[in-house]
Protein backbone atom coordinates (compact mmCIF):
# COMPACT_ATOMS: atom_id res chain seq x y z
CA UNK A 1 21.07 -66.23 -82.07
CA UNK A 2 23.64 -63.57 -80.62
CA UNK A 3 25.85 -66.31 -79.48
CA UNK A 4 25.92 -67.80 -83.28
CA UNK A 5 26.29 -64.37 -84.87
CA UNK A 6 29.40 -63.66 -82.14
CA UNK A 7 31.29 -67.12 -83.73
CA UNK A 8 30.44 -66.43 -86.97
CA UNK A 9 32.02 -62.60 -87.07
CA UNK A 10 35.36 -64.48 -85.35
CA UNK A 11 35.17 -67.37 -87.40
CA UNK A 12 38.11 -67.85 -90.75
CA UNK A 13 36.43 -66.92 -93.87
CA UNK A 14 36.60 -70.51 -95.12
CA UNK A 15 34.91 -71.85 -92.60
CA UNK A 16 32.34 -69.56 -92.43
CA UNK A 17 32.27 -70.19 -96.11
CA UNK A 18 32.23 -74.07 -95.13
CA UNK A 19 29.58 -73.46 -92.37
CA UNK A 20 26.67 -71.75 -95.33
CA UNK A 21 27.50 -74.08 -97.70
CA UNK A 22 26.70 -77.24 -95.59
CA UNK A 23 23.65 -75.24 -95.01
CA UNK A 24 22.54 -74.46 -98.22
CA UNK A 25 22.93 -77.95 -99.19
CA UNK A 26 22.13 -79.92 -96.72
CA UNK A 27 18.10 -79.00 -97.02
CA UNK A 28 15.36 -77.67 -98.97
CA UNK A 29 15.41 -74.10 -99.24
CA UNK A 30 12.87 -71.83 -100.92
CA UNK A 31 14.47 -69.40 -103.35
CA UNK A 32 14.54 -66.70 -101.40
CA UNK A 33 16.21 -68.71 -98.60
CA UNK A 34 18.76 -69.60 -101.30
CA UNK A 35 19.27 -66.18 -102.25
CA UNK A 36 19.63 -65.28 -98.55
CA UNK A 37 22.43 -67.73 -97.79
CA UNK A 38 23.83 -67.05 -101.45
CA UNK A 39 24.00 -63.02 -100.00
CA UNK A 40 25.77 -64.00 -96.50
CA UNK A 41 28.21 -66.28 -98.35
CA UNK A 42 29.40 -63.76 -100.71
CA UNK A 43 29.16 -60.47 -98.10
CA UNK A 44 26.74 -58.25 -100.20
CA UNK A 45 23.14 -58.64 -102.03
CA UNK A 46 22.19 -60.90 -104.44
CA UNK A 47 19.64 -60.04 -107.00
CA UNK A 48 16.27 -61.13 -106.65
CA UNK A 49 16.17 -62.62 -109.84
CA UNK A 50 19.22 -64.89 -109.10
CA UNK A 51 18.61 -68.35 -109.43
CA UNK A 52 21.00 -71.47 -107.93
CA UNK A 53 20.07 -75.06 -107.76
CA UNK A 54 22.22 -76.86 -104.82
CA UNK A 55 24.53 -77.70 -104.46
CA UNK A 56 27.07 -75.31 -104.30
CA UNK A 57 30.91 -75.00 -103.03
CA UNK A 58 33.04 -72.35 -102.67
CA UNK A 59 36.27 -72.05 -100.54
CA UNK A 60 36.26 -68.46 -99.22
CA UNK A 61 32.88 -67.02 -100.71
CA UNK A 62 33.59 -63.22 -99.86
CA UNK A 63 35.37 -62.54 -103.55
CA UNK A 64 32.10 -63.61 -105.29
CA UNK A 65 29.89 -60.92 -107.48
CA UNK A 66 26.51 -61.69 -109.12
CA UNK A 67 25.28 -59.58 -112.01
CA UNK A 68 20.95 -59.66 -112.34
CA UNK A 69 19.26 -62.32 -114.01
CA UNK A 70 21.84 -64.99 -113.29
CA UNK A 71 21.26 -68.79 -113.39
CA UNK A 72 23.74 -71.34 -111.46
CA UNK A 73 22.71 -74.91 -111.98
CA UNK A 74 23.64 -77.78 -108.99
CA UNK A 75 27.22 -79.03 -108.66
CA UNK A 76 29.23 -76.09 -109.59
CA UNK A 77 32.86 -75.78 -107.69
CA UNK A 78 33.92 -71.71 -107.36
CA UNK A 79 37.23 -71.50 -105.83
CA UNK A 80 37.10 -67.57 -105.50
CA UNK A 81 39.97 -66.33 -103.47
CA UNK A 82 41.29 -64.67 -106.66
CA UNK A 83 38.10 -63.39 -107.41
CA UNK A 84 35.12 -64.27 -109.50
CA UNK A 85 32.54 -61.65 -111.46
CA UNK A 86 29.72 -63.13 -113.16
CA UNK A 87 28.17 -60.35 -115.32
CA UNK A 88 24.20 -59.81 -115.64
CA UNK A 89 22.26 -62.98 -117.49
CA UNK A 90 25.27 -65.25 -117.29
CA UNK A 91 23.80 -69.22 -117.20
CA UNK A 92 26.48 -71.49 -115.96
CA UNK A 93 25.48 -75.28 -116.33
CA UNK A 94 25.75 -78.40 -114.05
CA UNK A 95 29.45 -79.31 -112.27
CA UNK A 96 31.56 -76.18 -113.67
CA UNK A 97 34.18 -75.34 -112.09
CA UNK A 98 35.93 -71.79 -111.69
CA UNK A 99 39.62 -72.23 -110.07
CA UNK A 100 41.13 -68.80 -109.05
CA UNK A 101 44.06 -70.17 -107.36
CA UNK A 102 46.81 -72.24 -109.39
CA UNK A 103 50.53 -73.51 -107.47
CA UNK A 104 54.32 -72.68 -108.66
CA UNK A 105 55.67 -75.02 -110.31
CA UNK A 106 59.01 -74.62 -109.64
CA UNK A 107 59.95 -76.36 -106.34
CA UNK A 108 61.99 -73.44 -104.93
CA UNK A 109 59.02 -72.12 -104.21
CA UNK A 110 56.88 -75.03 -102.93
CA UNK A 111 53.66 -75.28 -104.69
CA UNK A 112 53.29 -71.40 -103.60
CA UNK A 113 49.73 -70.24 -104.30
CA UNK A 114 49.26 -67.51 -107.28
CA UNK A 115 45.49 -65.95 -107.57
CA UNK A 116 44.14 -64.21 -110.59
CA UNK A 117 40.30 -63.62 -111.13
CA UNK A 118 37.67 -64.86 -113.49
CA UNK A 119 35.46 -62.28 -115.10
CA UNK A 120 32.41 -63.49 -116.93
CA UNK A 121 30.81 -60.71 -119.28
CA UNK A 122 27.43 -60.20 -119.47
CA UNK A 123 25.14 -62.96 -120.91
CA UNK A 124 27.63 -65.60 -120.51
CA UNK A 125 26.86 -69.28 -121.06
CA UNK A 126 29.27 -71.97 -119.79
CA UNK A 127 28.29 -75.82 -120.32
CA UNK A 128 28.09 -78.35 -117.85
CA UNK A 129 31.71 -79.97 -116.84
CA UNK A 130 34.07 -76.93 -117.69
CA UNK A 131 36.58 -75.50 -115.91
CA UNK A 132 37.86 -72.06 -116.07
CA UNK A 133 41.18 -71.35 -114.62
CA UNK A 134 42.88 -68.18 -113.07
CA UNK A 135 43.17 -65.21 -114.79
CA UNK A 136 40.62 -65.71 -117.85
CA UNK A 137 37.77 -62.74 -118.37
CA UNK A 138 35.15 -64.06 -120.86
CA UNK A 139 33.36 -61.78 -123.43
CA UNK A 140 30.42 -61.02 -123.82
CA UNK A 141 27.74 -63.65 -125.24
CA UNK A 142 30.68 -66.09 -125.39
CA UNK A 143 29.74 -69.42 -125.09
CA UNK A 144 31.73 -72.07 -123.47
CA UNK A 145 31.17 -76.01 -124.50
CA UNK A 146 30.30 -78.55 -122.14
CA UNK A 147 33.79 -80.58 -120.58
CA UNK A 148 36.19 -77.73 -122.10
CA UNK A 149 38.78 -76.53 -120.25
CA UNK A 150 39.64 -72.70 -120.39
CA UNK A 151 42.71 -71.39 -120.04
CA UNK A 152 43.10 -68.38 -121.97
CA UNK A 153 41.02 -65.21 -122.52
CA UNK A 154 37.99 -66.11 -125.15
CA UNK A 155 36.61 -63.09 -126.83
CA UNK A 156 32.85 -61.56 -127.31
CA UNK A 157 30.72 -63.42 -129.17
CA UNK A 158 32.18 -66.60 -129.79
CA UNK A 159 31.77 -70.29 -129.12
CA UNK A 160 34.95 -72.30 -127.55
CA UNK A 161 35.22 -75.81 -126.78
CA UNK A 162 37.92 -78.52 -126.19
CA UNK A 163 40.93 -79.10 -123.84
CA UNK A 164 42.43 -76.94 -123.60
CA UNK A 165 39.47 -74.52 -125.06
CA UNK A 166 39.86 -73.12 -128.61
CA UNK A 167 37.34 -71.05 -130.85
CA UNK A 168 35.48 -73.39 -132.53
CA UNK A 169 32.94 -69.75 -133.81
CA UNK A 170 32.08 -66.77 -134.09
CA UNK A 171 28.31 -65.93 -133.21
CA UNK A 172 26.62 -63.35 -135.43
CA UNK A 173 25.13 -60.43 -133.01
């Protein structure tokens, strides 16, 4: 066990991020083993009551925080080097993607990678299929429709939807 622990401490965070995820979905593993391999992915402790249904992907893992009481359902793509929080009781549904990372697009600069993070408030529900793209920070109790695509901040409280995502209403609270 030494030996694996050695090449994991001198191994690129992607690949180690590569190397947990092929184990986390390439067998059954009891929530708590979930929740273990969720923990060594991201670097720090994950909540007993987090939930995650496999599979899962992430490119770097270590920019990753999980709030209590959070629910991540199979399929979902986190491309975290920018950074992704995900606030206490968030639910995020089947295949959603959260992209961190987008490319210049002026050719002078080659496709150059920019980074900005995603925040999710607390209580957060994003359907299944959406995407949320660098640099958004969703509200509090916002809701996010199944196959929208994000792209701008979306405030407390309200339901967006659509490509790219607008407000389609306001929740009463």
């Amino acid at each position: 066990m030494a030996k694996q622990d050695d090449r994991a401490a001198k191994m690129a965070p992607y690949e180690e991020a590569i190397q947990i995820t092929m184990e986390l979905n390439q067998a059954y593993h009891s929530p708590e083993k979930r929740r273990d391999l969720m923990a060594q992915l991201i670097g720090k402790p994950v909540d007993e009551s987090f939930t995650l249904f496999p599979p899962f992907y992430s490119d770097y893992g270590k920019n990753i925080s999980i709030g209590k009481n959070v629910f991540i359902n199979s399929s979902c793509h986190f491309q975290d080097q920018g950074g992704i929080e995900i606030g206490d009781g968030c639910l995020i549904g089947h295949n959603v993607v959260l992209a961190t990372v987008n490319h210049d697009l002026d050719p002078s600069q080659g496709r150059k990678n920019h980074y900005a993070p995603i925040k999710l408030g607390q209580h957060v529900w994003i359907g299944s299929n959406a995407t949320i793209t660098a640099g958004v920070t969703i509200g509090d109790w916002a809701v996010v429709a199944a196959g929208a695509v994000v792209t701008k901040d979306v405030p407390p409280y309200t339901v967006v939807g659509g490509v790219p995502a607008k407000i389609i209403k306001t929740v009463e609270h």
